[in-house]
C-alpha atoms as a PDB file:
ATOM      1  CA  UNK A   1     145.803 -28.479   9.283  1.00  0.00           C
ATOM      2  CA  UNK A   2     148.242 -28.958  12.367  1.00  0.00           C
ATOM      3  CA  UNK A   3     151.176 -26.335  13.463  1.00  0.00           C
ATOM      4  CA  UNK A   4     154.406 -27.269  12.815  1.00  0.00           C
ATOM      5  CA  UNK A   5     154.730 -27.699  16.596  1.00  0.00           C
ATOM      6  CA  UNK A   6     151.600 -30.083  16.684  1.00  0.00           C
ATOM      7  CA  UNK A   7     153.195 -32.070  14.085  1.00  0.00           C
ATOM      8  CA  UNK A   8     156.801 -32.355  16.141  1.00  0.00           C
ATOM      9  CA  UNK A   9     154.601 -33.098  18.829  1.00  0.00           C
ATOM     10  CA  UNK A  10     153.240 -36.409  17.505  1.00  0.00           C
ATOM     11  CA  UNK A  11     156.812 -37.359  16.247  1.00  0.00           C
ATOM     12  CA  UNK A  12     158.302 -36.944  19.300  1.00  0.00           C
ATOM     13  CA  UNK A  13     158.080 -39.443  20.864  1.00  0.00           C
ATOM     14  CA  UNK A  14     158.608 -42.427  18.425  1.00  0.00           C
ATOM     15  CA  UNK A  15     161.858 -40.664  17.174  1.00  0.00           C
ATOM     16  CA  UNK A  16     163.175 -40.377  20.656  1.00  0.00           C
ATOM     17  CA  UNK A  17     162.487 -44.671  20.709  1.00  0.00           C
ATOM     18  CA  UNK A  18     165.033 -44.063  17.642  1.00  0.00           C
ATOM     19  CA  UNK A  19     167.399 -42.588  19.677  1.00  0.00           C
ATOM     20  CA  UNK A  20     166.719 -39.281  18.286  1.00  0.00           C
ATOM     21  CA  UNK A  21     167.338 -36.382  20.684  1.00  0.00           C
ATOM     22  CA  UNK A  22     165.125 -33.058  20.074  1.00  0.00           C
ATOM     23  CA  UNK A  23     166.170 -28.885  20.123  1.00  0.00           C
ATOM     24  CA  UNK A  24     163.159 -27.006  19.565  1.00  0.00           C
ATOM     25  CA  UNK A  25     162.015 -28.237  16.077  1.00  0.00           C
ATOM     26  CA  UNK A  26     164.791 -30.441  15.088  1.00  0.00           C
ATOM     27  CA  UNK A  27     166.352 -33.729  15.913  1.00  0.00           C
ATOM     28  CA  UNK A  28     169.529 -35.616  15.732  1.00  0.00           C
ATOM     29  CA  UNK A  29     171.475 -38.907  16.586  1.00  0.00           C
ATOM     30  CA  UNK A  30     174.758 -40.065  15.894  1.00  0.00           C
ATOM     31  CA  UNK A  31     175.637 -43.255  14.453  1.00  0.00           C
ATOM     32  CA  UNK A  32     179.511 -44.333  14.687  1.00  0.00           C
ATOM     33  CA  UNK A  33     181.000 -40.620  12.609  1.00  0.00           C
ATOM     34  CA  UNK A  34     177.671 -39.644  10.277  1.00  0.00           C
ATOM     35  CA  UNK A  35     175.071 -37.588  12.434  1.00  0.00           C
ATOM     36  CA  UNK A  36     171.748 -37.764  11.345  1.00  0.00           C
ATOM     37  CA  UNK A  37     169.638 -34.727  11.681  1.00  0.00           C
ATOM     38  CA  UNK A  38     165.817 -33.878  10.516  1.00  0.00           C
ATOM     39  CA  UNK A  39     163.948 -30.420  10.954  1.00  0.00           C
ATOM     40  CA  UNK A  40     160.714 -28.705  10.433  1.00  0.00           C
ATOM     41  CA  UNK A  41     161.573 -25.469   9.539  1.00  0.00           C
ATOM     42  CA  UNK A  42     158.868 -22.815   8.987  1.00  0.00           C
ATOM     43  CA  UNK A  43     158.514 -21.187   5.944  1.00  0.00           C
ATOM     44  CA  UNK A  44     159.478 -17.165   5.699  1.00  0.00           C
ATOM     45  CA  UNK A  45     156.104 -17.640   2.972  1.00  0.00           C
ATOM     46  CA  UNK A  46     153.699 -17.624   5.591  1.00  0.00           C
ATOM     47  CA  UNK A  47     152.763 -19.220   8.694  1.00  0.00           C
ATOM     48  CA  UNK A  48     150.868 -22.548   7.342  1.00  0.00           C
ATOM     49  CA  UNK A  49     153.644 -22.999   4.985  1.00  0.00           C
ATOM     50  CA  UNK A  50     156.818 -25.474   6.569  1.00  0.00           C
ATOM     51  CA  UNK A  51     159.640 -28.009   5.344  1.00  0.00           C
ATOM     52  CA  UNK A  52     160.888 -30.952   6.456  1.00  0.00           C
ATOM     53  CA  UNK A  53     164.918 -31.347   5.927  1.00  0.00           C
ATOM     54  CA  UNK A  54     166.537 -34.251   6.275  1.00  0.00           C
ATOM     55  CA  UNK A  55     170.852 -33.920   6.593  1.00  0.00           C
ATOM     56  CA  UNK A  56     173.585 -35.998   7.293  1.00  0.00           C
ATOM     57  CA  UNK A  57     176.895 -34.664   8.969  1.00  0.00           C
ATOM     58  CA  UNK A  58     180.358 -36.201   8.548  1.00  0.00           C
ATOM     59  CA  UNK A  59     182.206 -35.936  11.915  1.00  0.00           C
ATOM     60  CA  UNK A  60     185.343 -35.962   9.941  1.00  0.00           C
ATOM     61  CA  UNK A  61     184.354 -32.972   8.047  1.00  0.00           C
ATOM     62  CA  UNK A  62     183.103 -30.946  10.789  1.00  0.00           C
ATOM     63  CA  UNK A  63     185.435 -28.966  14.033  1.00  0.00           C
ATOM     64  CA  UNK A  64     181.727 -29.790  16.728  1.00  0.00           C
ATOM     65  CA  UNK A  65     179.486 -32.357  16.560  1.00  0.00           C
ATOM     66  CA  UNK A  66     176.674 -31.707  14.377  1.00  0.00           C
ATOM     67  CA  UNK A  67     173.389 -31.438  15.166  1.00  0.00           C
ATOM     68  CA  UNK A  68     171.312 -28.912  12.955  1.00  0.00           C
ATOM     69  CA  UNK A  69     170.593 -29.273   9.728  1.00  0.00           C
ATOM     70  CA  UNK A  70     172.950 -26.169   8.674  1.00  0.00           C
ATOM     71  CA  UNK A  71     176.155 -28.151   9.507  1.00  0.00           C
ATOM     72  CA  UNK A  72     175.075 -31.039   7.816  1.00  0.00           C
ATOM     73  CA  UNK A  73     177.045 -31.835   4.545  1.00  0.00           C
ATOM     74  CA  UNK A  74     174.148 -33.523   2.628  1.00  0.00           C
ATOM     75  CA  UNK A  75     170.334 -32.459   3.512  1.00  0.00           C
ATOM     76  CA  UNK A  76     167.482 -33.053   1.484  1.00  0.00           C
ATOM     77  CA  UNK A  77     164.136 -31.374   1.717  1.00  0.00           C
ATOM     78  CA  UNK A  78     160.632 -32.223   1.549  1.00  0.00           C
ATOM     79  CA  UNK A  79     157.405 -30.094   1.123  1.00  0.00           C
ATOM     80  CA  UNK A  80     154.670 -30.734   3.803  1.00  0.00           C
ATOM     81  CA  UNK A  81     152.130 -31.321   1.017  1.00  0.00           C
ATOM     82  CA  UNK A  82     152.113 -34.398  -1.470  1.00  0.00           C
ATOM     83  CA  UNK A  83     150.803 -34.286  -4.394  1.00  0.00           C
ATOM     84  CA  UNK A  84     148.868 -31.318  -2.771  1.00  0.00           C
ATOM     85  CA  UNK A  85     147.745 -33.244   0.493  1.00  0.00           C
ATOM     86  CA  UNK A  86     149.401 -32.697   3.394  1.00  0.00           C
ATOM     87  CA  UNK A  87     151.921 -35.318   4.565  1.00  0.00           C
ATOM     88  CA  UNK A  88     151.005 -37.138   7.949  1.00  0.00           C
ATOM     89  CA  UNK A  89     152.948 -37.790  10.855  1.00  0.00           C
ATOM     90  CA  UNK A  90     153.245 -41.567  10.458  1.00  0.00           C
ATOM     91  CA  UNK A  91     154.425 -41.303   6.170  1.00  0.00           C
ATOM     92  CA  UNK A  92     156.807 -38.581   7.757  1.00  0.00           C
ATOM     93  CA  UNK A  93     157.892 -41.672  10.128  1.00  0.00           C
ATOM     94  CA  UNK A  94     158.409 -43.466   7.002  1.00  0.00           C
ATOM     95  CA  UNK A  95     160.421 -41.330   5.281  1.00  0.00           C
ATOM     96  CA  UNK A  96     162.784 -40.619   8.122  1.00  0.00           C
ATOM     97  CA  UNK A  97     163.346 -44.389   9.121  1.00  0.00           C
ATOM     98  CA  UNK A  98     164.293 -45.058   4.966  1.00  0.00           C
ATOM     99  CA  UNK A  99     166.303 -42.296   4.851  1.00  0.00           C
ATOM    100  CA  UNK A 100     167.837 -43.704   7.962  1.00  0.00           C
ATOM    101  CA  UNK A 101     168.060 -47.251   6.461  1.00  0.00           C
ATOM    102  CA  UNK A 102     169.613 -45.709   3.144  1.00  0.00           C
ATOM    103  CA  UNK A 103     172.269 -43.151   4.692  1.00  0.00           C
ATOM    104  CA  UNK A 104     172.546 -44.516   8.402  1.00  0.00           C
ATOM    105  CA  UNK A 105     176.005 -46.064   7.638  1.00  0.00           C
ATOM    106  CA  UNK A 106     178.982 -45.125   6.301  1.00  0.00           C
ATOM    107  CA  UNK A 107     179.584 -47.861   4.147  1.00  0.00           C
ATOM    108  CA  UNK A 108     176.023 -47.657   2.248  1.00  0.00           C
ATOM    109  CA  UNK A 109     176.432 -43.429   2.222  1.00  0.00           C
ATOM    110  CA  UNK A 110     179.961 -44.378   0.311  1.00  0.00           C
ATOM    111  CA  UNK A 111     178.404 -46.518  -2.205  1.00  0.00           C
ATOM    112  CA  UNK A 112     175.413 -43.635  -2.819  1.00  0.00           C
ATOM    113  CA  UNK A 113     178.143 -41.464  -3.196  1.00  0.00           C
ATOM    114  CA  UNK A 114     180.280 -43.345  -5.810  1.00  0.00           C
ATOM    115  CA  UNK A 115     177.625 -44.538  -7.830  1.00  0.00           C
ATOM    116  CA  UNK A 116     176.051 -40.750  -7.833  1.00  0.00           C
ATOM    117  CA  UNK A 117     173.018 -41.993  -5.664  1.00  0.00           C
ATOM    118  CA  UNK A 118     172.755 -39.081  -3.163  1.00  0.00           C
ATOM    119  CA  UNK A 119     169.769 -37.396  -2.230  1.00  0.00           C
ATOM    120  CA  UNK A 120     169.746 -33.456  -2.131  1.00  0.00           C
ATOM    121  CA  UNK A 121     172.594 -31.491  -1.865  1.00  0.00           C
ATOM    122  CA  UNK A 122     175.927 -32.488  -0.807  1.00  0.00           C
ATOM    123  CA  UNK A 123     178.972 -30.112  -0.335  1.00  0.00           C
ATOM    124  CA  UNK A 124     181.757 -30.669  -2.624  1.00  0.00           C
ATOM    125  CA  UNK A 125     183.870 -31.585   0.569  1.00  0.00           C
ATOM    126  CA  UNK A 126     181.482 -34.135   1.552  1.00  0.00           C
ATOM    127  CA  UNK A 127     181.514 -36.003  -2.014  1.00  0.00           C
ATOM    128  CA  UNK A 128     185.240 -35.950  -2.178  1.00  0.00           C
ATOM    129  CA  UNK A 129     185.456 -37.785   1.505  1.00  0.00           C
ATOM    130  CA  UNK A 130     183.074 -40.406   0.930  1.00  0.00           C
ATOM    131  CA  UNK A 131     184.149 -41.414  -2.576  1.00  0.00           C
ATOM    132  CA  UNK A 132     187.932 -41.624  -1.471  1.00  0.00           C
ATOM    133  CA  UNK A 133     188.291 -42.991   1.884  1.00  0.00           C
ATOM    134  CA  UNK A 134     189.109 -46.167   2.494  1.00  0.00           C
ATOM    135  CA  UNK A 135     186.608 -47.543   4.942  1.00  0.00           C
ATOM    136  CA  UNK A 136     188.794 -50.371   6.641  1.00  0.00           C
ATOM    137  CA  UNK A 137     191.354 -47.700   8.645  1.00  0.00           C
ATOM    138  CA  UNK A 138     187.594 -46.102   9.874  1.00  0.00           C
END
C-alpha cells in the first residue's frame, strides 16, 4: 500500500495541469470568490490509516484567502479504502474533477445549497450566504 506522500506524489502533477497549487499535502485553486481545496490528512489511528478532504471556501466569508481545508466552509471527507480496497490515484482524480464540476461555481454551489444538495458539512454561515445572495450584483 503507498504512503500518503507516494500517493500526493502521483497526483501532483495532473492537479497542478488543473491549476491546483500544492503546501505539503494539500492543494488549492481559486475560481472567481469559492476556493477549492483537497487534502490527505494522516490519520492520528495509525500510520497506514489517511483521509482525503475535499472543502470549498467562500472569499466573502473569510478575512485571507483560503487555502487549507480548516478555513473552508463546506469540506467533505473520504476514506482511502472503498468498499475495503484502497482507492487509486486516478478514481481519486475522478472524484476531485466531479467535485470540481459540481461545486466549481458559484451559481451551481447556490442551487446545491437551496435545494439541500450539499456534500459534507457546511457552516451555518456558509448556508445562509449561498441561499440568499443574489448572484447578479457578484
Amino acid at each position: 500500500m503507498q504512503t500518503p506522500e507516494e500517493f500526493a506524489l502521483a497526483l501532483a502533477p495532473h492537479l497542478k495541469k488543473m491549476g491546483y497549487k500544492k503546501v505539503k499535502l494539500t492543494w488549492y485553486k481559486t475560481l472567481g470568490s469559492l476556493s477549492l481545496v483537497f487534502s490527505i490528512q494522516k490519520s492520528q489511528y495509525g500510520a497506514d490509516v489517511w483521509y482525503y478532504y475535499f472543502g470549498i471556501g467562500l472569499q466573502e466569508l473569510a478575512s485571507s484567502p483560503i487555502r487549507t481545508i480548516g478555513k473552508c466552509q463546506i469540506t467533505y471527507r473520504v476514506d482511502q479504502t472503498e468498499n475495503k480496497k484502497p482507492i487509486t490515484y486516478e478514481n481519486l482524480l475522478h472524484l476531485i474533477r466531479k467535485w470540481e464540476a459540481m461545486y466549481g461555481d458559484l451559481q451551481k454551489l447556490r442551487i446545491c445549497a437551496i435545494e439541500g444538495r450539499l456534500s459534507g458539512q457546511c457552516t451555518p454561515a456558509a448556508r445562509r450566504y449561498l441561499t440568499s445572495v443574489d448572484l447578479s450584483k457578484l
